[in-house]
C-alpha atoms as a PDB file:
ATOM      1  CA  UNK A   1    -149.171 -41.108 160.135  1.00  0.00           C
ATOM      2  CA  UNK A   2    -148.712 -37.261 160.167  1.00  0.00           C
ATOM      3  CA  UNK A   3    -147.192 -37.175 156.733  1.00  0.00           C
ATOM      4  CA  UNK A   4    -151.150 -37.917 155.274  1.00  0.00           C
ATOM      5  CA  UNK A   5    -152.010 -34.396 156.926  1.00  0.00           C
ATOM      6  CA  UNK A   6    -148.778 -33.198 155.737  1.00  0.00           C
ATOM      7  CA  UNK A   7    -149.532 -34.118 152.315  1.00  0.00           C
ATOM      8  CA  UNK A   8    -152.750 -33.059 152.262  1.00  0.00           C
ATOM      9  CA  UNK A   9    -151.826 -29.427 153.544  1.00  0.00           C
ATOM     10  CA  UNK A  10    -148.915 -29.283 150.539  1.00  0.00           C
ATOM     11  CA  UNK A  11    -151.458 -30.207 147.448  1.00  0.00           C
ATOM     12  CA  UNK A  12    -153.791 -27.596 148.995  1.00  0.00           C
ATOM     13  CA  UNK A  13    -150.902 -25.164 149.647  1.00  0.00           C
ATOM     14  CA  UNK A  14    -149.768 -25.986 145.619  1.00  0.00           C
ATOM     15  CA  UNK A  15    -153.405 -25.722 144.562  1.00  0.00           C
ATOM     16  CA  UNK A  16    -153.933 -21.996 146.120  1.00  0.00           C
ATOM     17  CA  UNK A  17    -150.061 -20.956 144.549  1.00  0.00           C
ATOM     18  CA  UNK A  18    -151.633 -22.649 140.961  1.00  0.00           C
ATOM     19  CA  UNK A  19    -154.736 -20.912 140.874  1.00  0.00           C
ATOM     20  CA  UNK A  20    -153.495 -17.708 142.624  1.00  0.00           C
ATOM     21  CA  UNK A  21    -151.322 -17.566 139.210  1.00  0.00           C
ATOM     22  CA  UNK A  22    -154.302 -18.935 136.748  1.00  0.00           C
ATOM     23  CA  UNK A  23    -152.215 -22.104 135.848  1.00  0.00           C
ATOM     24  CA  UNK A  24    -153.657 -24.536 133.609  1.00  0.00           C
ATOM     25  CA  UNK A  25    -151.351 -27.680 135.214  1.00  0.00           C
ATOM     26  CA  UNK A  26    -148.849 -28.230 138.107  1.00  0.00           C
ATOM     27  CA  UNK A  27    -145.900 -30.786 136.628  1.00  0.00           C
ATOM     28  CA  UNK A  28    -143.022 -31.286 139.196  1.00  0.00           C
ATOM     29  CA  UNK A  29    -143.029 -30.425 143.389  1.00  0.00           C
ATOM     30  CA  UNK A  30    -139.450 -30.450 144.884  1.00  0.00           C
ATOM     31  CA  UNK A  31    -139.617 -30.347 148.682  1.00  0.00           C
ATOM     32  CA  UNK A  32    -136.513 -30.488 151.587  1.00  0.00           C
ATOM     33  CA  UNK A  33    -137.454 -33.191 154.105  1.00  0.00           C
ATOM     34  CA  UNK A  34    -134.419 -33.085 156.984  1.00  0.00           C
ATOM     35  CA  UNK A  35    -133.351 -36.315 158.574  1.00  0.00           C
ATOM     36  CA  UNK A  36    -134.462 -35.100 162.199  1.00  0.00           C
ATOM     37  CA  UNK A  37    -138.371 -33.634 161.037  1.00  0.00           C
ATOM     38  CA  UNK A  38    -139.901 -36.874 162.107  1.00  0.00           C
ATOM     39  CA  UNK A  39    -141.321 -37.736 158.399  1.00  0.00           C
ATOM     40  CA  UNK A  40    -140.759 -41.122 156.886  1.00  0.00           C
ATOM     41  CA  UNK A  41    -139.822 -40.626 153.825  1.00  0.00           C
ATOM     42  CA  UNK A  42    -141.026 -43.322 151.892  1.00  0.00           C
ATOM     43  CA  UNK A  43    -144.412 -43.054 153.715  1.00  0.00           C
ATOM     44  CA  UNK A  44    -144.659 -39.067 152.330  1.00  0.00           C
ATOM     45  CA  UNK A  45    -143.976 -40.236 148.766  1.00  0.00           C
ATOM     46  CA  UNK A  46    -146.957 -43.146 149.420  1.00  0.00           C
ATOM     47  CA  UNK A  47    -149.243 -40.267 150.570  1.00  0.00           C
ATOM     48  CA  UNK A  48    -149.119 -38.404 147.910  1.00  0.00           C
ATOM     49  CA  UNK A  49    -149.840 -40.799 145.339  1.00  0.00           C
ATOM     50  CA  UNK A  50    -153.388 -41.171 146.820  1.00  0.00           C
ATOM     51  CA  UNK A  51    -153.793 -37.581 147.666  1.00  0.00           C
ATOM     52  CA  UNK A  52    -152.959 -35.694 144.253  1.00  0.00           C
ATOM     53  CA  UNK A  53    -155.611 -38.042 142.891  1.00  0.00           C
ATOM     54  CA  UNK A  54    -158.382 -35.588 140.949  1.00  0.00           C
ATOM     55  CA  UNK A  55    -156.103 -32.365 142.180  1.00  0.00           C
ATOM     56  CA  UNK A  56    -154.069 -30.014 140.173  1.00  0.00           C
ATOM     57  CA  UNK A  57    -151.266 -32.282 140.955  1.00  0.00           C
ATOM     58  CA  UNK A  58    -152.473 -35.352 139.448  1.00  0.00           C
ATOM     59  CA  UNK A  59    -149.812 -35.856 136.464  1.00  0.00           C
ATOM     60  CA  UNK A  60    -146.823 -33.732 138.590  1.00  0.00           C
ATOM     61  CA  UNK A  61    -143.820 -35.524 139.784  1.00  0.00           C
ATOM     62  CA  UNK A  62    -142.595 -35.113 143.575  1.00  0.00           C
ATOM     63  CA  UNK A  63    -138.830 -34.968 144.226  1.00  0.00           C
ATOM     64  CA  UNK A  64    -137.861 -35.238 148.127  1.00  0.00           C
ATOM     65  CA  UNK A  65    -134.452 -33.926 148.641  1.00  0.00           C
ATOM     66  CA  UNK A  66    -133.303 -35.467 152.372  1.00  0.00           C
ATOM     67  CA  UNK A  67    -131.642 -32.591 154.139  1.00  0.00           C
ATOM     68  CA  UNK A  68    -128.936 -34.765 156.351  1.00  0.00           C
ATOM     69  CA  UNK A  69    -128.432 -33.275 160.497  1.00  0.00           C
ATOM     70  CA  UNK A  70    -126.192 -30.492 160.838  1.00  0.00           C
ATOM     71  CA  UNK A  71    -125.146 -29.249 164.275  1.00  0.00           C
ATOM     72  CA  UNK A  72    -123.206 -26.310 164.922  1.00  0.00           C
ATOM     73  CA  UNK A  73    -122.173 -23.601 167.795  1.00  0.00           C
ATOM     74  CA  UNK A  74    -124.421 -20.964 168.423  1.00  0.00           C
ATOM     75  CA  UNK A  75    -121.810 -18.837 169.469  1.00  0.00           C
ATOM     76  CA  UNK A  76    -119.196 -19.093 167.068  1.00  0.00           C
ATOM     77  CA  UNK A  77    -120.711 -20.984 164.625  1.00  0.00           C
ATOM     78  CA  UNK A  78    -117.845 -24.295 164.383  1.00  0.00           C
ATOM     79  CA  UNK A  79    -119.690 -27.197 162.512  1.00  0.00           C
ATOM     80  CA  UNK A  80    -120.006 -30.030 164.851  1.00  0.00           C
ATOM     81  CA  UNK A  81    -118.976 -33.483 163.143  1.00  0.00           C
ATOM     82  CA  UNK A  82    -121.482 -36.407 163.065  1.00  0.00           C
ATOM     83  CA  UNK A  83    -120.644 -38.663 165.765  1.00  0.00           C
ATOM     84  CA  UNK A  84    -118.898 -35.973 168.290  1.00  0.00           C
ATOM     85  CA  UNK A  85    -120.253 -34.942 172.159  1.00  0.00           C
ATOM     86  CA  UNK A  86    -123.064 -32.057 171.166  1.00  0.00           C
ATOM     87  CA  UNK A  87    -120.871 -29.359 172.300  1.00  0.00           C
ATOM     88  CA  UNK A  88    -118.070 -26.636 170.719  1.00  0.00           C
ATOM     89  CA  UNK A  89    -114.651 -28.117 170.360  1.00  0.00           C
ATOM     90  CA  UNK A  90    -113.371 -24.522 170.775  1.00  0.00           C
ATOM     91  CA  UNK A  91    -115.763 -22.714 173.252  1.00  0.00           C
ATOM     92  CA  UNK A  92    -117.366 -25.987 174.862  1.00  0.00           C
ATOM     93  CA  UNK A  93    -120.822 -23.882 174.508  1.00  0.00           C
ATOM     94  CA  UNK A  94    -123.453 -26.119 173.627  1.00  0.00           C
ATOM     95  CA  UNK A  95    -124.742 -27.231 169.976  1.00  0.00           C
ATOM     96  CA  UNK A  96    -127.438 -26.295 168.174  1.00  0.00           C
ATOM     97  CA  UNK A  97    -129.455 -28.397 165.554  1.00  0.00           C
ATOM     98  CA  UNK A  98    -128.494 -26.232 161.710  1.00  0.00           C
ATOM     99  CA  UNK A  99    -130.160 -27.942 159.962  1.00  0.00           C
ATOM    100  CA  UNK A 100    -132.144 -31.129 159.100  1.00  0.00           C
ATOM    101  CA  UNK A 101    -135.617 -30.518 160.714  1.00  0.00           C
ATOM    102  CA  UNK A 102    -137.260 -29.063 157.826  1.00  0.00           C
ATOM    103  CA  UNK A 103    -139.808 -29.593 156.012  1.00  0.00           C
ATOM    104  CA  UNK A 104    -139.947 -27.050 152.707  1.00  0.00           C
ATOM    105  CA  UNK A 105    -142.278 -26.246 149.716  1.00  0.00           C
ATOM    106  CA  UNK A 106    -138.916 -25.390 147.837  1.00  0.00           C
ATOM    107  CA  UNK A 107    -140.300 -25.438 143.834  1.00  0.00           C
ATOM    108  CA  UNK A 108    -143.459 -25.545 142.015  1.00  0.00           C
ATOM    109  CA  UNK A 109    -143.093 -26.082 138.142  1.00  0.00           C
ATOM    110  CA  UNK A 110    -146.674 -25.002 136.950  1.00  0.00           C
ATOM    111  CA  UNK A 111    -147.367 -24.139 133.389  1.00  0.00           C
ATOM    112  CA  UNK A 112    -149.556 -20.653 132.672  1.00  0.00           C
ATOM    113  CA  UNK A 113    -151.229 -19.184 129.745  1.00  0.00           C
END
């Protein structure tokens, strides 16, 4: 049930950016969620609805972009395809996670005076 606390911290993150820039309403959050960051998805959307309740982000739309798990060599950088052993076809170094654990603030669409 992290992604309450998550939530939480985002409106408050969104309210500081809003004010910091005097802005009379927030209307659309976009935010990168990867595959591997442990958040349910569906259960981030739910938390918001009840937390932008009398906040800044009241009216504002959230779009969740799902960042899918990328692995790749840390040595010569060879993309690792989904389903394959966790290790460099070419220097049989191990893989490293690229992407997909993230969890971004990646756009605020606020309106100022």
């Amino acid at each position: 049930m992290h992604e309450y606390s998550l939530i939480q911290s985002l409106v408050e993150r969104v309210e500081a950016e809003a004010h910091a820039r005097a802005a009379t309403a927030v209307h659309r959050l976009s935010v990168r969620i990867g595959e591997q960051s442990g958040v349910d998805v569906e259960l981030f959307r739910t938390a918001y609805l009840t937390f932008r309740e009398r906040t800044m982000c009241e009216r504002a739309e959230l779009d969740v972009e799902v960042v899918p798990v990328e692995w790749a060599c840390e040595q010569c950088a060879q993309r690792i395809e989904p389903g394959q052993p966790l290790r460099c076809p070419i220097c049989r170094r191990p893989a490293r996670l690229a992407a997909g654990d993230e969890i971004i603030l990646d756009r605020i669409e606020m309106e100022v005076a």
